[in-house]
C-alpha atoms as a PDB file:
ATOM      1  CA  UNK A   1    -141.015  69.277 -20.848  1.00  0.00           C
ATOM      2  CA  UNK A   2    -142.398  70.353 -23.925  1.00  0.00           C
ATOM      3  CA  UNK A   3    -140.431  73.739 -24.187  1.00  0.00           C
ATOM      4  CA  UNK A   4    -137.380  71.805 -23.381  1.00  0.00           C
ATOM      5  CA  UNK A   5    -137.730  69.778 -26.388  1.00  0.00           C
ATOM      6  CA  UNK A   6    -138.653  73.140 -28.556  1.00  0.00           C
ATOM      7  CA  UNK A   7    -135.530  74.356 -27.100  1.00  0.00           C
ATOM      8  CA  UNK A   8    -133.570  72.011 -27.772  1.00  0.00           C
ATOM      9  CA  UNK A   9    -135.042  71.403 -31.288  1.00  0.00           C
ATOM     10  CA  UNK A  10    -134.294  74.974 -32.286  1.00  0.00           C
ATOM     11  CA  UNK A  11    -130.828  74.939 -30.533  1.00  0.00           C
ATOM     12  CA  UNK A  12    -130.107  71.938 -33.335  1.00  0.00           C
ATOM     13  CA  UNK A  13    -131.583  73.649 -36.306  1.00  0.00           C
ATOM     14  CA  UNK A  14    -129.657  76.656 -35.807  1.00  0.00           C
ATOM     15  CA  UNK A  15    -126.255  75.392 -34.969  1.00  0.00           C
ATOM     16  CA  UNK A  16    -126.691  73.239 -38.591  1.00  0.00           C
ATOM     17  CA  UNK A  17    -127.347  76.370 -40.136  1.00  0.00           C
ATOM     18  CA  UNK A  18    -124.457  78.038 -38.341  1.00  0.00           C
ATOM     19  CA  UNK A  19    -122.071  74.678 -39.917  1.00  0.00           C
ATOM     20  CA  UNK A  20    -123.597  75.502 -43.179  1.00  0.00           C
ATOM     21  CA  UNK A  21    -122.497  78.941 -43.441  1.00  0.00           C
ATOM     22  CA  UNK A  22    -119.536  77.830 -41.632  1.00  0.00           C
ATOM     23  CA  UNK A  23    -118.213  75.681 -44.337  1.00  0.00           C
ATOM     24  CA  UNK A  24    -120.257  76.468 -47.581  1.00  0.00           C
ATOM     25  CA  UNK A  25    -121.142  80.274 -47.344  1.00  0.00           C
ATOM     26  CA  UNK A  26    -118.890  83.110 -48.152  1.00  0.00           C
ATOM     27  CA  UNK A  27    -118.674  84.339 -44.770  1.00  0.00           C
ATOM     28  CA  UNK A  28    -117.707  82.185 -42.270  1.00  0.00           C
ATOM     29  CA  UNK A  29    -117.864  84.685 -39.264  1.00  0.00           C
ATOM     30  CA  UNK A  30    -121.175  84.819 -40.229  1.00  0.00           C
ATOM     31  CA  UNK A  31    -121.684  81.035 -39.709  1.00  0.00           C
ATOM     32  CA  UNK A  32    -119.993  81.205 -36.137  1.00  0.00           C
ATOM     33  CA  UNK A  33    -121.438  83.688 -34.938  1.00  0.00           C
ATOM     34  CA  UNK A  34    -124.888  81.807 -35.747  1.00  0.00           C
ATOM     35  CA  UNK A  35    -123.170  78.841 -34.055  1.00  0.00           C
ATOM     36  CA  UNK A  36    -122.620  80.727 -30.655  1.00  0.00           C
ATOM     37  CA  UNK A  37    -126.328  81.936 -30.805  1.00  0.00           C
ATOM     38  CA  UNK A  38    -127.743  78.826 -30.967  1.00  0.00           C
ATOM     39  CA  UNK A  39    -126.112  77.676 -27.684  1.00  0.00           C
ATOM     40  CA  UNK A  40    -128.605  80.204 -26.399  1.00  0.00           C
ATOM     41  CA  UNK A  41    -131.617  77.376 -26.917  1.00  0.00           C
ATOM     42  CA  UNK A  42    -129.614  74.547 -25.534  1.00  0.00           C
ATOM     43  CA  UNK A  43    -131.397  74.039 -21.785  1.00  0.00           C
ATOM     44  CA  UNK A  44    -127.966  72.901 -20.572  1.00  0.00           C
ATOM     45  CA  UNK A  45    -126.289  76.287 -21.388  1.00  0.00           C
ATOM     46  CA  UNK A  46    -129.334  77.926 -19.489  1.00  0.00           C
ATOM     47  CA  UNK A  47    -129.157  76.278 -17.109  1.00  0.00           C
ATOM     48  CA  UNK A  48    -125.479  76.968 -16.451  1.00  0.00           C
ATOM     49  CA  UNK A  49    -126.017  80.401 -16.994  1.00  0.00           C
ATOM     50  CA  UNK A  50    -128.531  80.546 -14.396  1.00  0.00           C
ATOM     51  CA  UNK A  51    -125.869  79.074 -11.941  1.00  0.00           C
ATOM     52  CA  UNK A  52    -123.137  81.198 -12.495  1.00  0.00           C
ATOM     53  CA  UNK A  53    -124.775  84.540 -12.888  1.00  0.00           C
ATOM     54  CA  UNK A  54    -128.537  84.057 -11.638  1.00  0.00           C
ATOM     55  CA  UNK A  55    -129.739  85.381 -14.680  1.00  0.00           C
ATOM     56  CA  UNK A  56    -131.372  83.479 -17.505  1.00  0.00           C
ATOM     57  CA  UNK A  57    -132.241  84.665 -20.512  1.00  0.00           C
ATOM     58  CA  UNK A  58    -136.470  84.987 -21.433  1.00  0.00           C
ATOM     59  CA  UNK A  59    -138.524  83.010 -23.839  1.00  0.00           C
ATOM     60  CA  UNK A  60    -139.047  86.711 -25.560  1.00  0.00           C
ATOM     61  CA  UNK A  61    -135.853  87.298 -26.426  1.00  0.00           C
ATOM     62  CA  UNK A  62    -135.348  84.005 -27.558  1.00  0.00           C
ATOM     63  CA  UNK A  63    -138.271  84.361 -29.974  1.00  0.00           C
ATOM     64  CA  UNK A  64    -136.864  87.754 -31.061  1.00  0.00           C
ATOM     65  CA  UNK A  65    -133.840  86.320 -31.505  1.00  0.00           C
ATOM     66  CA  UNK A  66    -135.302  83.294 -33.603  1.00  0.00           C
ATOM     67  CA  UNK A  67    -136.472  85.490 -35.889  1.00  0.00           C
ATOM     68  CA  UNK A  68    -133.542  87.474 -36.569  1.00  0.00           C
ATOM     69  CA  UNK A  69    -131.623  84.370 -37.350  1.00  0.00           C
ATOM     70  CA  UNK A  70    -133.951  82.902 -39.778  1.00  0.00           C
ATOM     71  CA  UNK A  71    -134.192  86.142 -41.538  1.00  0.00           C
ATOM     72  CA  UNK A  72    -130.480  86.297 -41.916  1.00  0.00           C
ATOM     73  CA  UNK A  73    -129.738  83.232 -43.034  1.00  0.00           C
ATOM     74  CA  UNK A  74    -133.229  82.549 -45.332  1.00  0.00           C
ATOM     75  CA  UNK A  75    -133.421  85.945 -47.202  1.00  0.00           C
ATOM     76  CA  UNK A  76    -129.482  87.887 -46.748  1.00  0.00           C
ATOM     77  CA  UNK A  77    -127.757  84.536 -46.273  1.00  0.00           C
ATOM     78  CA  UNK A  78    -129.387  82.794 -48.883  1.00  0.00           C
ATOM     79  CA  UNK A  79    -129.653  79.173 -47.445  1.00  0.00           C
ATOM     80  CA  UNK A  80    -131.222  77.551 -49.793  1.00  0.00           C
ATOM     81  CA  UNK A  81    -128.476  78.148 -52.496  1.00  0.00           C
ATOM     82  CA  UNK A  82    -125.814  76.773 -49.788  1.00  0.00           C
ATOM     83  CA  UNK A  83    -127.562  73.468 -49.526  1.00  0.00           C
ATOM     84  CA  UNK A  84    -127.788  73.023 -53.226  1.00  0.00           C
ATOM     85  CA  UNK A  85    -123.805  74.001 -52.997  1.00  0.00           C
ATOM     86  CA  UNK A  86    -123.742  70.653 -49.927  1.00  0.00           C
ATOM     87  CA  UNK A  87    -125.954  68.823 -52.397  1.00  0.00           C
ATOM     88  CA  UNK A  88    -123.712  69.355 -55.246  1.00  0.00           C
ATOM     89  CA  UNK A  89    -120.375  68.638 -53.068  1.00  0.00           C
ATOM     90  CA  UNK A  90    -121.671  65.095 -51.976  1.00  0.00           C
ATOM     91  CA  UNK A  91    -122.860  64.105 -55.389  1.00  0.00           C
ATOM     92  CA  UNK A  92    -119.257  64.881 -56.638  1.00  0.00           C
END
């Protein structure tokens, strides 16, 4: 249960960083693509991976893979400086 809700906890922080780079970074392939990895935390998308191919993917990959993102988008996609841009846009 409790690795479910870890799942499913970084499965939603991701995919908001994916919209952020989506629609307020300067590379919005960049955002996408950090989209589609996050549907690699969501247990539903596991689990229908598991059904169709028998294969799922493992918790150190996932790790590895947690990593990567939050060093892309913290230090090369500079996060923080797109969610000052959100917090500008809304005050306008």
């Amino acid at each position: 249960m409790t690795t479910k809700i870890i799942s499913w906890l970084f499965g939603i922080i991701f995919f908001a960083i994916g919209l952020v780079n989506l629609f307020w970074g300067n590379d919005s392939i960049f955002g996408a693509f950090i989209i589609l990895l996050s549907f690699v935390y969501f247990p539903p998308v596991n689990t229908l991976l598991k059904e169709k191919t028998g294969f799922t993917i493992p918790t150190s990959i996932k790790i590895v893979l947690a990593i990567f993102i939050l060093w892309a988008t913290l230090g090369v996609g500079e996060l923080f400086d797109k969610i000052d841009l959100i917090m500008n846009d809304f005050k306008s």
